[in-house]
N, C-alpha and C. Protein backbone atom coordinates (compact mmCIF):
# COMPACT_ATOMS: atom_id res chain seq x y z
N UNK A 1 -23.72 -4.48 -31.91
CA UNK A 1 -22.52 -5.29 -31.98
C UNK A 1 -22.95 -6.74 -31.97
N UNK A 2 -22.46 -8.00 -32.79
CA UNK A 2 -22.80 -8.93 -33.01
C UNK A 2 -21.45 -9.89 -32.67
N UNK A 3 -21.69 -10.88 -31.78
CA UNK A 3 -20.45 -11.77 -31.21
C UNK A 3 -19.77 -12.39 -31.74
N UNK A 4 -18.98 -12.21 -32.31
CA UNK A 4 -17.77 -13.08 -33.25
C UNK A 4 -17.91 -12.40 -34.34
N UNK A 5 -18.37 -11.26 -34.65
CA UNK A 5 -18.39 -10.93 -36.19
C UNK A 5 -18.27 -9.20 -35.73
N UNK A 6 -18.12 -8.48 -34.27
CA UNK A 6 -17.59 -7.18 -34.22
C UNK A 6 -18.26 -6.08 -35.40
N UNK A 7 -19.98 -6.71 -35.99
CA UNK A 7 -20.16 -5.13 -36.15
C UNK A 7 -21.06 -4.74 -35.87
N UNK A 8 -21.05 -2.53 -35.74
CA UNK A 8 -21.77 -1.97 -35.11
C UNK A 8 -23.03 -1.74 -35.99
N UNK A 9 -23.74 -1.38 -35.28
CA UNK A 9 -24.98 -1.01 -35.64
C UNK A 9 -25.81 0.08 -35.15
N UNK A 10 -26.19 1.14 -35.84
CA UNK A 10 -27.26 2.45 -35.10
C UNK A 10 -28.04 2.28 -34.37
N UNK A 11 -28.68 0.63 -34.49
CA UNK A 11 -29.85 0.58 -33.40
C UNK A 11 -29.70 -1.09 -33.50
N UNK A 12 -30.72 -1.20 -32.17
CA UNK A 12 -30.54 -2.69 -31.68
C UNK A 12 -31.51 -2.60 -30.34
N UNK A 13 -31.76 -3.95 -29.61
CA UNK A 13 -32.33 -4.06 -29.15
C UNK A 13 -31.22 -3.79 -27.44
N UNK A 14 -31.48 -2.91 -26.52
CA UNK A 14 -30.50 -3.05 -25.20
C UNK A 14 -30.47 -4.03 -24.21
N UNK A 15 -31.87 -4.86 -24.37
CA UNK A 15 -32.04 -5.75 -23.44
C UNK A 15 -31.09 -7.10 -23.78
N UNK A 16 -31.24 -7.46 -25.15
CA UNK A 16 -30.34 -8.61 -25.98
C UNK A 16 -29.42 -8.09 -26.55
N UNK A 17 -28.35 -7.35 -26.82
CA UNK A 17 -27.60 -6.67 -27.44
C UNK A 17 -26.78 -5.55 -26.57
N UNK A 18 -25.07 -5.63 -26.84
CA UNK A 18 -24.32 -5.04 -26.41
C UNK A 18 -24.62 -3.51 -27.22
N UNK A 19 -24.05 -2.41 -26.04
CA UNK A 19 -25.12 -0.99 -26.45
C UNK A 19 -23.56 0.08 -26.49
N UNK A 20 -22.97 0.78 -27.47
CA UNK A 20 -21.95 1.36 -27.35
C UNK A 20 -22.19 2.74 -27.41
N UNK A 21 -21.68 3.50 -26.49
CA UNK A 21 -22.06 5.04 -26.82
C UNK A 21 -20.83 5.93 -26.76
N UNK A 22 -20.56 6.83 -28.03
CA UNK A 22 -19.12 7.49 -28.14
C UNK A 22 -18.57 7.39 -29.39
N UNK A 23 -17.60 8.02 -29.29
CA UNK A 23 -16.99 8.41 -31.04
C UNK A 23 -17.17 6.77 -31.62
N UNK A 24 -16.97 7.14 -33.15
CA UNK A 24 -16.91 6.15 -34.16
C UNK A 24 -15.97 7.00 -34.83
N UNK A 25 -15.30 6.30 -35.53
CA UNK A 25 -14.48 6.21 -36.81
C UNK A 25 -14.37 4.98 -37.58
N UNK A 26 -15.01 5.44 -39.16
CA UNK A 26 -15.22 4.05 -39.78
C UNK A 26 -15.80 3.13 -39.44
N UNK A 27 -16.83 3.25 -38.90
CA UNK A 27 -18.28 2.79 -38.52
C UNK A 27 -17.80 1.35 -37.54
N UNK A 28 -16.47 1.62 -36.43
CA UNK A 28 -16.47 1.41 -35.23
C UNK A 28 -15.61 1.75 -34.30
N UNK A 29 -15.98 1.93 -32.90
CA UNK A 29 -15.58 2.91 -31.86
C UNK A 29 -14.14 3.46 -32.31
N UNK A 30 -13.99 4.32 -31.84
CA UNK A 30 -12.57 4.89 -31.97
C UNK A 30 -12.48 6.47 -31.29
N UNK A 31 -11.37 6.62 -30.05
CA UNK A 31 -11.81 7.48 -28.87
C UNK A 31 -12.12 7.04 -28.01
N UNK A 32 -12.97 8.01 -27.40
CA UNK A 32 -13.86 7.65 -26.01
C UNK A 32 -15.09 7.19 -25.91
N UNK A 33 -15.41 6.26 -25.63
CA UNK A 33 -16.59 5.51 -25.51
C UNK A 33 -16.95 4.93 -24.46
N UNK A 34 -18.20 4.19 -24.02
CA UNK A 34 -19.04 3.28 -23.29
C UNK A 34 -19.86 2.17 -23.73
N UNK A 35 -19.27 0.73 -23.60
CA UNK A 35 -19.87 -0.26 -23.95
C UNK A 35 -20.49 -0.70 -22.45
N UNK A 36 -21.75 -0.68 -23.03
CA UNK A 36 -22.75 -1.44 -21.73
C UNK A 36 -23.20 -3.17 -22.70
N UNK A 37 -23.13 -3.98 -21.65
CA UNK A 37 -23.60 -5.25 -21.90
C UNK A 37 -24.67 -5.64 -21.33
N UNK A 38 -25.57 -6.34 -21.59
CA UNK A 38 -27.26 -6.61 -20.53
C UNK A 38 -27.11 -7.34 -19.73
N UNK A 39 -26.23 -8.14 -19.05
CA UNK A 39 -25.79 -8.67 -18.06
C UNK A 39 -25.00 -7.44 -17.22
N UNK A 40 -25.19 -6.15 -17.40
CA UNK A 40 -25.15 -5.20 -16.44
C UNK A 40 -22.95 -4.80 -16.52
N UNK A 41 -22.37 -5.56 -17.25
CA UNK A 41 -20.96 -5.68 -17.26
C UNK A 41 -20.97 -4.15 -18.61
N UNK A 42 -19.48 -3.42 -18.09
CA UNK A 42 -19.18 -2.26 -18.61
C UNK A 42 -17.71 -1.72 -18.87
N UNK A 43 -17.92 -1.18 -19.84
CA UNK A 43 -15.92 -0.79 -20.30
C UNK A 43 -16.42 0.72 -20.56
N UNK A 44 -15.15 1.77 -19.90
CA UNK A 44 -15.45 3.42 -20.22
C UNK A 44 -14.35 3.39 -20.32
N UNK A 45 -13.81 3.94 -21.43
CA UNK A 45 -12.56 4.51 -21.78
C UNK A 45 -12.33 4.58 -23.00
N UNK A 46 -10.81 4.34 -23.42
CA UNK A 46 -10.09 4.92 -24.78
C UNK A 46 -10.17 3.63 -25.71
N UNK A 47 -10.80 3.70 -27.25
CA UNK A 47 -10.79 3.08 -28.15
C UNK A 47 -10.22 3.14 -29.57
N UNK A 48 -9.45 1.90 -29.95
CA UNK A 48 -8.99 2.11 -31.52
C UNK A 48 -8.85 1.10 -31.98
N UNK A 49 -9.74 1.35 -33.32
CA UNK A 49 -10.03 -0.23 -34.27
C UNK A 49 -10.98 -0.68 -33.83
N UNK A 50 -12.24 -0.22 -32.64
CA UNK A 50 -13.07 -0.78 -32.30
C UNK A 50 -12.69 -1.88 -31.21
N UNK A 51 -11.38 -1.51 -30.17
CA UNK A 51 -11.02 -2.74 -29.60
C UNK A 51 -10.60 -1.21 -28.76
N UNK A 52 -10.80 -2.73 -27.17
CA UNK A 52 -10.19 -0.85 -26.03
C UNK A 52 -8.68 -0.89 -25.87
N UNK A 53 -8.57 0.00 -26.33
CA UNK A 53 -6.56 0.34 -26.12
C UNK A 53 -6.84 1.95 -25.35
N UNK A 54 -5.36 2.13 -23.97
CA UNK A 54 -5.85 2.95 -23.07
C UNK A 54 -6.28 2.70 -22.51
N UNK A 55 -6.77 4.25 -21.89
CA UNK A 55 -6.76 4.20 -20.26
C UNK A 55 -8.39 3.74 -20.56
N UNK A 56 -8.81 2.93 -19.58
CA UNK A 56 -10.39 2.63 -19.34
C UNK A 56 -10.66 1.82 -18.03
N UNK A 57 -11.82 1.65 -17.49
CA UNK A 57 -12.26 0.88 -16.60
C UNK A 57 -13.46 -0.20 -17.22
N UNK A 58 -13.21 -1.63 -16.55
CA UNK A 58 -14.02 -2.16 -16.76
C UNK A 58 -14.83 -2.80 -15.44
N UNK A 59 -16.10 -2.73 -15.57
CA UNK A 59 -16.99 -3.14 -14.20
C UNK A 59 -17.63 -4.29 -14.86
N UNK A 60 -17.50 -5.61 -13.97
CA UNK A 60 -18.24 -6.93 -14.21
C UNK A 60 -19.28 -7.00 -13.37
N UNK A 61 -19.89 -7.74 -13.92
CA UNK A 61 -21.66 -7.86 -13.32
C UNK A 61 -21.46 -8.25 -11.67
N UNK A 62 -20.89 -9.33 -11.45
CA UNK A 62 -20.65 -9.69 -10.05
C UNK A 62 -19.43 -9.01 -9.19
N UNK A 63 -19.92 -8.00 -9.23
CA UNK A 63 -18.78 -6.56 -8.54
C UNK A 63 -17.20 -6.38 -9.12
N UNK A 64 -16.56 -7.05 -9.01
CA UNK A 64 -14.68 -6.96 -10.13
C UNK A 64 -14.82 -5.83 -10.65
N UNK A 65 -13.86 -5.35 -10.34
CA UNK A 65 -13.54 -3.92 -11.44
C UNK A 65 -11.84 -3.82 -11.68
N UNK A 66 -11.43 -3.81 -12.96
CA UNK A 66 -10.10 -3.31 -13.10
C UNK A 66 -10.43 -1.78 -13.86
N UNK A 67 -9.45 -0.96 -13.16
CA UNK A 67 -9.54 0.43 -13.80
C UNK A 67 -7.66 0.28 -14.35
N UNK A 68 -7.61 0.59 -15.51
CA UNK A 68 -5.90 1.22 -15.88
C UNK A 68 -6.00 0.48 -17.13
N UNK A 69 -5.15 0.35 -17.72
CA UNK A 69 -4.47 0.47 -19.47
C UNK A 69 -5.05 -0.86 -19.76
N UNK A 70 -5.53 -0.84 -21.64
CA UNK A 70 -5.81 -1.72 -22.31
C UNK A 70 -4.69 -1.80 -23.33
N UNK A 71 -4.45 -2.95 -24.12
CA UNK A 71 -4.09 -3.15 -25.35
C UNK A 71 -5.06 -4.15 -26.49
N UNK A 72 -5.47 -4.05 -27.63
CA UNK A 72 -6.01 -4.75 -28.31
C UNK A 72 -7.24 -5.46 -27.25
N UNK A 73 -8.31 -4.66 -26.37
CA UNK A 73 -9.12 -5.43 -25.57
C UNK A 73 -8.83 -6.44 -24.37
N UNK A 74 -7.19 -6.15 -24.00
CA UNK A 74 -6.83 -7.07 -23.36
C UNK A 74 -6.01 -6.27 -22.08
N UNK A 75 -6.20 -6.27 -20.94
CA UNK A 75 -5.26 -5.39 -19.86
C UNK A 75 -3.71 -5.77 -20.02
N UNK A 76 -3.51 -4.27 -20.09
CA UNK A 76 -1.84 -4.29 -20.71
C UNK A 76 -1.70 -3.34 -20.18
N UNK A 77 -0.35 -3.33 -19.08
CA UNK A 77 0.78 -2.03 -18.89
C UNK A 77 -0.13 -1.95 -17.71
N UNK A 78 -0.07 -0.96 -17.13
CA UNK A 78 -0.42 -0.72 -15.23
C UNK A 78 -2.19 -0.48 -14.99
N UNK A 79 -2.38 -1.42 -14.08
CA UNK A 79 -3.77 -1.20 -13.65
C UNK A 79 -4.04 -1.86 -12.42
N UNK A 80 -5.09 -1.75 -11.84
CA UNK A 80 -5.50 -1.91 -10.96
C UNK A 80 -6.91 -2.97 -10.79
N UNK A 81 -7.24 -4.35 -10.88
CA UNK A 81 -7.85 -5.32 -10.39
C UNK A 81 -8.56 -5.44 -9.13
N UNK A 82 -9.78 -5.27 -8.65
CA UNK A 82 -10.58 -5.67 -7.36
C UNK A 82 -11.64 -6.32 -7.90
N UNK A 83 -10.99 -7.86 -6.54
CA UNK A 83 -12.31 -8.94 -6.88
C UNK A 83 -13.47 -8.11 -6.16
N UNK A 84 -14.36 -8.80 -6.73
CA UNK A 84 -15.54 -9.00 -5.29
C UNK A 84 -15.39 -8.89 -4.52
N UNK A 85 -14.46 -10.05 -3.29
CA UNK A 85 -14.66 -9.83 -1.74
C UNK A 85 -13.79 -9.11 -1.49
N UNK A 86 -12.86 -8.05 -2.20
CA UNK A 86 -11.92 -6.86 -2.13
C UNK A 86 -10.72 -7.25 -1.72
N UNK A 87 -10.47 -8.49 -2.45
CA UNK A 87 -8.89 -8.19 -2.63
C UNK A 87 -8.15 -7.81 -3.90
N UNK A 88 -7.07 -7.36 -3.64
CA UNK A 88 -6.62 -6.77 -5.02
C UNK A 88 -5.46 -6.28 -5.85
N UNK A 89 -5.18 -6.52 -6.82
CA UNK A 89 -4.22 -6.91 -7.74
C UNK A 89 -3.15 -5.36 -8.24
N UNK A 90 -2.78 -4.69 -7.56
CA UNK A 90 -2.00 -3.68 -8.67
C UNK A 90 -0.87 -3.72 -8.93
N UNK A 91 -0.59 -3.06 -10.52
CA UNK A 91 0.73 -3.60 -11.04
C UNK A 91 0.75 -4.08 -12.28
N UNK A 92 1.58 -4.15 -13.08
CA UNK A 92 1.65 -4.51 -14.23
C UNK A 92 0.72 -5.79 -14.59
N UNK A 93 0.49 -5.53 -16.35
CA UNK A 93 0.28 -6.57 -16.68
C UNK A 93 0.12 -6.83 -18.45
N UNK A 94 -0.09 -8.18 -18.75
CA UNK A 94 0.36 -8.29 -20.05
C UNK A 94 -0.37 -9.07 -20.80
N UNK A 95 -1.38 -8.87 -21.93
CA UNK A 95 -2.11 -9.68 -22.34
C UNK A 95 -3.23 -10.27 -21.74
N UNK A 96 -3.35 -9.63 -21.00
CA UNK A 96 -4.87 -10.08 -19.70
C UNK A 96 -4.08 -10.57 -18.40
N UNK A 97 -2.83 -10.51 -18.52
CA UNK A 97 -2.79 -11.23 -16.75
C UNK A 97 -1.40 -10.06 -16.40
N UNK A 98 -1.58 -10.47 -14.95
CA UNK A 98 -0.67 -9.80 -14.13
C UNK A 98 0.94 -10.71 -14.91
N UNK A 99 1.63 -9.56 -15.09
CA UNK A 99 2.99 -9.48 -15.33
C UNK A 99 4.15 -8.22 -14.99
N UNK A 100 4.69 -8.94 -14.32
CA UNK A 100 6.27 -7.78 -13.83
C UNK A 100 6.28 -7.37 -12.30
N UNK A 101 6.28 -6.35 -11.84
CA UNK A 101 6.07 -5.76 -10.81
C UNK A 101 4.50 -5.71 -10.57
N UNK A 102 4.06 -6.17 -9.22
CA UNK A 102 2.86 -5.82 -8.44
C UNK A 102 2.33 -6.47 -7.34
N UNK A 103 1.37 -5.84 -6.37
CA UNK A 103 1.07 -6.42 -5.35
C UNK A 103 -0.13 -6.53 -5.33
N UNK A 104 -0.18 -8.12 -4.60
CA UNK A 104 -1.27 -8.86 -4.60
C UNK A 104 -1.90 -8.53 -3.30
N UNK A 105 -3.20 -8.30 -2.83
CA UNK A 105 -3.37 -7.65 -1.40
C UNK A 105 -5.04 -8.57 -1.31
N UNK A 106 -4.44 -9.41 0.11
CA UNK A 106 -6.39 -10.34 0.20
C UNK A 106 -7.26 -9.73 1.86
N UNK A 107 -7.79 -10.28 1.41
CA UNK A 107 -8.80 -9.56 2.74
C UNK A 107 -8.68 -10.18 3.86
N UNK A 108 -7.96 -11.54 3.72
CA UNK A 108 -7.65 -12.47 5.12
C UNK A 108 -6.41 -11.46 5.80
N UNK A 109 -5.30 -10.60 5.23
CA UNK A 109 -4.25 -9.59 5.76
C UNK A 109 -3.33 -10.31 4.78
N UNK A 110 -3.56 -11.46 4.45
CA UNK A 110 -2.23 -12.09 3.53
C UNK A 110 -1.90 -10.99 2.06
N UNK A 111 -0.41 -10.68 1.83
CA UNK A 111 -0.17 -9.49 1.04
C UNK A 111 1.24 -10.52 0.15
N UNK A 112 1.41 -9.79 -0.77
CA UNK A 112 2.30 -10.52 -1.89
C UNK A 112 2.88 -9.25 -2.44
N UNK A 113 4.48 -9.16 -2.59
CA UNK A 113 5.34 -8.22 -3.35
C UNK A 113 6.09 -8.39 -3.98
N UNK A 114 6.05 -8.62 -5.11
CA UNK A 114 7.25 -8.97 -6.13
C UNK A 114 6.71 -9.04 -7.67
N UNK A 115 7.40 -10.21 -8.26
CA UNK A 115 7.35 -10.44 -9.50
C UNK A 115 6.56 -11.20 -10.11
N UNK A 116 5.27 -11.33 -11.21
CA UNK A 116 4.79 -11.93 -11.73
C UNK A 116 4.93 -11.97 -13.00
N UNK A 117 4.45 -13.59 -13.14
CA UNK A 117 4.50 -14.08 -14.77
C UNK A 117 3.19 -14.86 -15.30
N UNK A 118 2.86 -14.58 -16.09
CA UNK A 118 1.53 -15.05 -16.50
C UNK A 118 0.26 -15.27 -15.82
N UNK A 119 0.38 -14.64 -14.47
CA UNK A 119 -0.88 -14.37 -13.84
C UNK A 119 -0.56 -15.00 -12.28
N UNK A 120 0.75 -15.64 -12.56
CA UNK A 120 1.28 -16.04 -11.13
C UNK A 120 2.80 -15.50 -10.79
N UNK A 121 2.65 -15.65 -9.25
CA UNK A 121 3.86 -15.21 -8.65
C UNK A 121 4.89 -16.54 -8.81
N UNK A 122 5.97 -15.89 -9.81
CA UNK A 122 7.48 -15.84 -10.23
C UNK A 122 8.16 -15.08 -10.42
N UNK A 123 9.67 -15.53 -9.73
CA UNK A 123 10.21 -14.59 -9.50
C UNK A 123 10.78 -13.93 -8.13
N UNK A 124 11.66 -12.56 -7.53
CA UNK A 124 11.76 -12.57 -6.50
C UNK A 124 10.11 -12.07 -5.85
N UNK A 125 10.29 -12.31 -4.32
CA UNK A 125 9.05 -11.76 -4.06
C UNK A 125 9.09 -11.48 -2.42
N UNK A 126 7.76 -11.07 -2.19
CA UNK A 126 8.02 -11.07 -0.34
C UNK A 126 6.33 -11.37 -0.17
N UNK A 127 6.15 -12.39 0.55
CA UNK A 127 4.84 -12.65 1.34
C UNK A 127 4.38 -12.73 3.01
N UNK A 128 3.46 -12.00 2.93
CA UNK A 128 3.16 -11.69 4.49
C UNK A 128 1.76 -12.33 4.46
N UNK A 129 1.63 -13.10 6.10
CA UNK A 129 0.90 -13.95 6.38
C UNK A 129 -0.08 -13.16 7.10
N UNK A 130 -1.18 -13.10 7.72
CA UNK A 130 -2.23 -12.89 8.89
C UNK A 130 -1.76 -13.50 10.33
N UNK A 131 -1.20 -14.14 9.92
CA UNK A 131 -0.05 -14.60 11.34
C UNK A 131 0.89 -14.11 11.86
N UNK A 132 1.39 -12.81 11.08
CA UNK A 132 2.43 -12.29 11.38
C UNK A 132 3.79 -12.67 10.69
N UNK A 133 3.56 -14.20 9.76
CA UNK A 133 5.00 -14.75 8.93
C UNK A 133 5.50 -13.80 8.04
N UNK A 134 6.74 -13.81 7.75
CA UNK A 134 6.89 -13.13 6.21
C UNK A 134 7.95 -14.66 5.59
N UNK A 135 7.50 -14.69 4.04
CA UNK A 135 8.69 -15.07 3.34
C UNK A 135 9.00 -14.12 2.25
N UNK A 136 10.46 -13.94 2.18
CA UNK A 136 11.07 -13.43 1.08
C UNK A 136 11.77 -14.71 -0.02
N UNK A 137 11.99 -14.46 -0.81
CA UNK A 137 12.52 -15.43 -1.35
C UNK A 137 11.99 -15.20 -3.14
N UNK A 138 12.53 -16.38 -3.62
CA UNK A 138 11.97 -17.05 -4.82
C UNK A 138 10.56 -17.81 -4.99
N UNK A 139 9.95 -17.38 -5.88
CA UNK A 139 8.31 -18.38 -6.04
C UNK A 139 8.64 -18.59 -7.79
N UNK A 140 7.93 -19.44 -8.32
CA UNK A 140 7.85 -20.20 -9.19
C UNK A 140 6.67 -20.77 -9.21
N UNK A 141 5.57 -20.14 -10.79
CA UNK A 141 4.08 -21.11 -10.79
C UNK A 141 3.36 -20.29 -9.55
N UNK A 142 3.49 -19.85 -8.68
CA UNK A 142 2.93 -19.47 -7.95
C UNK A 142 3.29 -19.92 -5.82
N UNK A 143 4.44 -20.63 -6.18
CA UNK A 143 4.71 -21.40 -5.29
C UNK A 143 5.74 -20.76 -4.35
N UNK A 144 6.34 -21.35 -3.37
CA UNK A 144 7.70 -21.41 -2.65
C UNK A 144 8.70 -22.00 -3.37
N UNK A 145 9.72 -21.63 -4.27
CA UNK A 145 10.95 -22.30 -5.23
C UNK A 145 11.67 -21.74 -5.00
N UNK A 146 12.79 -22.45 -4.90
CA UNK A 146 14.53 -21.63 -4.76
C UNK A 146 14.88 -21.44 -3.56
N UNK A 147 15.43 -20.83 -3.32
CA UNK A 147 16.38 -20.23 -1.96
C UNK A 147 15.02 -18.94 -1.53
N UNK A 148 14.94 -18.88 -0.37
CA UNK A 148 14.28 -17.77 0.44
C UNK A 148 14.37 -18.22 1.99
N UNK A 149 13.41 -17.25 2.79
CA UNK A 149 13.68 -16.75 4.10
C UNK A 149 12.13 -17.22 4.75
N UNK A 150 11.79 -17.59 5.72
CA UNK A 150 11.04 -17.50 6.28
C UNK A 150 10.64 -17.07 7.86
N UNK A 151 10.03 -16.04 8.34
CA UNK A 151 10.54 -15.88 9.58
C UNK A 151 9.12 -16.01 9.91
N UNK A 152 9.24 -16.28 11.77
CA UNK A 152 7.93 -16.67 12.05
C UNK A 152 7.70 -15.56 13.69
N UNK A 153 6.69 -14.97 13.67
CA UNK A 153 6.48 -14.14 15.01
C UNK A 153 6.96 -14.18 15.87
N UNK A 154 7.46 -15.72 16.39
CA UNK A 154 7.53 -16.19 17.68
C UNK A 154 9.30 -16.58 18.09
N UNK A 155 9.50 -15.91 16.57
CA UNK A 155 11.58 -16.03 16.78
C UNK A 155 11.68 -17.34 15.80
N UNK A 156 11.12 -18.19 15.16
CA UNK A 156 11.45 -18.93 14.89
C UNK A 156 11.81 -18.46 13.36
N UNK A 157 13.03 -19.36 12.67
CA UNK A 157 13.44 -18.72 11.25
C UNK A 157 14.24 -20.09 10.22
N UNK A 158 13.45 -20.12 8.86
CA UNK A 158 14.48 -21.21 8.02
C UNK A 158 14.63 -20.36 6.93
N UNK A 159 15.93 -20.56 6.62
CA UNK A 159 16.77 -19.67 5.70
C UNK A 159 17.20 -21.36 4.56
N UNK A 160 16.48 -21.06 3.38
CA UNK A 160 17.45 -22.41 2.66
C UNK A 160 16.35 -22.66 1.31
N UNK A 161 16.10 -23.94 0.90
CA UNK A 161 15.46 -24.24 -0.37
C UNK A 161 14.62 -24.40 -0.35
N UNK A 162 13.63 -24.10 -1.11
CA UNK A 162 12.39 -24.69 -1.23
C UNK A 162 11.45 -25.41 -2.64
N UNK A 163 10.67 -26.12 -2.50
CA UNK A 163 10.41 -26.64 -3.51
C UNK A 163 9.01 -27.17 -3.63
N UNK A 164 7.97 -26.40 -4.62
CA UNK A 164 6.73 -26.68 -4.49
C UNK A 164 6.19 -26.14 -2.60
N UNK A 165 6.20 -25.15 -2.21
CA UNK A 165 5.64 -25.20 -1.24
C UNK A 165 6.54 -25.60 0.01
N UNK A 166 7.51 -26.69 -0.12
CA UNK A 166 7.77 -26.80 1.13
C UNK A 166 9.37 -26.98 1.21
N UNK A 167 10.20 -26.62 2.61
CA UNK A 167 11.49 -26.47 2.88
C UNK A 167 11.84 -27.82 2.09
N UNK A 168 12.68 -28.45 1.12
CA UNK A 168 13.91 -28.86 0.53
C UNK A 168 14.77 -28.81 0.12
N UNK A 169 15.94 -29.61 0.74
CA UNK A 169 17.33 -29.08 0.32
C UNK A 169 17.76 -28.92 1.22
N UNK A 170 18.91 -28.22 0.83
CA UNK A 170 20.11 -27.42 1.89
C UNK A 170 19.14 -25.78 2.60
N UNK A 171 19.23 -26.70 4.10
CA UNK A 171 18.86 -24.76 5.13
C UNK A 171 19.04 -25.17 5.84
N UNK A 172 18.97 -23.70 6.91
CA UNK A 172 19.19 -23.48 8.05
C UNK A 172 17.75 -23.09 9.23
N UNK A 173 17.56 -24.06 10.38
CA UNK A 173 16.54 -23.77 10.91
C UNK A 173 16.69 -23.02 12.12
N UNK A 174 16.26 -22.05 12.72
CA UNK A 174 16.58 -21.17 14.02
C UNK A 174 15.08 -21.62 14.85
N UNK A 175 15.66 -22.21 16.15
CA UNK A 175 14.01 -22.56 16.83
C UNK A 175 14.22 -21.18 17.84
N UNK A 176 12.84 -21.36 18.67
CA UNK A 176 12.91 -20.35 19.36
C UNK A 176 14.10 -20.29 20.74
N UNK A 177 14.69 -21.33 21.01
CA UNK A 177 15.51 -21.47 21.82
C UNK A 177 16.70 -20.80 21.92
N UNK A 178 16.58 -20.21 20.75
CA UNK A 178 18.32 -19.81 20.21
C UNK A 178 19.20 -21.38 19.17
N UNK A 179 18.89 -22.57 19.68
CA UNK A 179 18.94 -23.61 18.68
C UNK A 179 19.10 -23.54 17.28
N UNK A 180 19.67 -24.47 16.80
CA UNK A 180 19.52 -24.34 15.16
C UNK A 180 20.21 -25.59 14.48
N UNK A 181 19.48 -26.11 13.52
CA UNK A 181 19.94 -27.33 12.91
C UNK A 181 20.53 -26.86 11.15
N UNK A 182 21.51 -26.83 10.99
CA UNK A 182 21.98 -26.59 9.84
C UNK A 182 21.93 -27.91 8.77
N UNK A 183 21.50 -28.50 7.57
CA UNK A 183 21.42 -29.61 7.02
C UNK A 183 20.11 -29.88 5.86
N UNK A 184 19.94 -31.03 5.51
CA UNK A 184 18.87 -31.12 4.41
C UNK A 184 17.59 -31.35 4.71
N UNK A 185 16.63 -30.71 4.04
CA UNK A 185 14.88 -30.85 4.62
C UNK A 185 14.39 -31.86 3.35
N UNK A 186 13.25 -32.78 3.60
CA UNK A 186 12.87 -33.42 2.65
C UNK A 186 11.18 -32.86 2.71
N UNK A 187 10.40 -32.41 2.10
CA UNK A 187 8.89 -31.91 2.45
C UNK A 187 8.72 -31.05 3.95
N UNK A 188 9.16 -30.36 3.95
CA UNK A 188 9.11 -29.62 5.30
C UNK A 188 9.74 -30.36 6.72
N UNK A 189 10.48 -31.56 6.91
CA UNK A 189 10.43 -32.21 7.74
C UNK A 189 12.77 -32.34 7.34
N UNK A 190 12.86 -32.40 8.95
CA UNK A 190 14.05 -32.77 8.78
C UNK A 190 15.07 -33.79 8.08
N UNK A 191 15.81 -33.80 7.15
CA UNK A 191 15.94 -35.16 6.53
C UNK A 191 17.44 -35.40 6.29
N UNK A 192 17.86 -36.47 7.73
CA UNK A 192 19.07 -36.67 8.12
C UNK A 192 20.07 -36.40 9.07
N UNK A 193 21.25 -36.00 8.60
CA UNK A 193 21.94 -35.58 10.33
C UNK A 193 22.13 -33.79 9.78
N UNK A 194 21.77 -33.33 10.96
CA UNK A 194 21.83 -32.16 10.83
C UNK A 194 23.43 -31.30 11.70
């Protein structure tokens, strides 16, 4: 196989040269196959047109593995993503990135449930902290956007807007006292008469 020009060949060198083993049709892959690369990186699964469509796994040199569905060489429709330090991605996706339904899961305990778009969380969602926080709510880009919930271990709770990351707008704050300031936040910080 030759880089930018996709063709196969009966023989080649394995040390410099990507190494494919498995059906052909029309003198490229088509079926089940195994592309090994010499940087130790690998795709096993279903091929057509010489591009992986289907079910397959791919293993990258520095540990990553997604196992589940290809389209045109590109992860499409449900699979499963683990980095390296084992956190990991399952759930839809579209054109190479996470899209629709799936959960994001990291090794610090921090966990993500909802909706993605182009490889980030948008959409509704629910995030849980290593601290014990959860927010539900809206994210956008990957962020805190819109209306959501935040509750905190210790009783404490803001129900209201957010924007880029932090409480703005119209909410409601619950301290641990039983207390609560109803009114507008400017960057996480109270802003005005409440």
């Amino acid at each position: 196989w030759v880089e930018g020009g996709k063709k196969w060949f009966k023989s080649g060198d394995e040390k410099t040269q990507v190494k494919y083993l498995g059906e052909i049709k029309n003198g490229v892959p088509n079926g089940q196959g195994t592309l090994t690369f010499p940087n130790g990186e690998k795709y096993v699964g279903s091929w057509k047109y010489g591009k992986e469509n289907g079910q397959g796994t791919y293993t990258f040199s520095n540990g990553r593995k997604y196992v589940g569905e290809f389209k045109d060489s590109k992860r499409h429709g449900k699979g499963t993503y683990t980095h390296h330090d084992g956190s990991k991605y399952e759930g839809e996706w579209k054109d190479g990135k996470p899209n629709g339904q799936g959960k994001w899961t990291f090794t610090d305990g921090k966990k993500y449930v909802g909706e993605f778009k182009d490889g980030k969380q948008t959409g509704q969602g629910t995030e849980t902290y290593p601290d014990g926080s959860k927010y539900v709510g809206e994210f956008k880009d990957g962020d805190l956007n819109g209306q959501g919930t935040l509750t905190f271990p210790d009783g404490r709770k803001y129900i209201g807007e957010y924007k880029d990351n932090y409480r703005s707008g119209r909410g409601t704050y619950f301290f641990r006292n039983g207390d609560k300031y109803v009114g507008e936040f400017k960057d996480n910080n109270f802003n005005g008469q409440g």
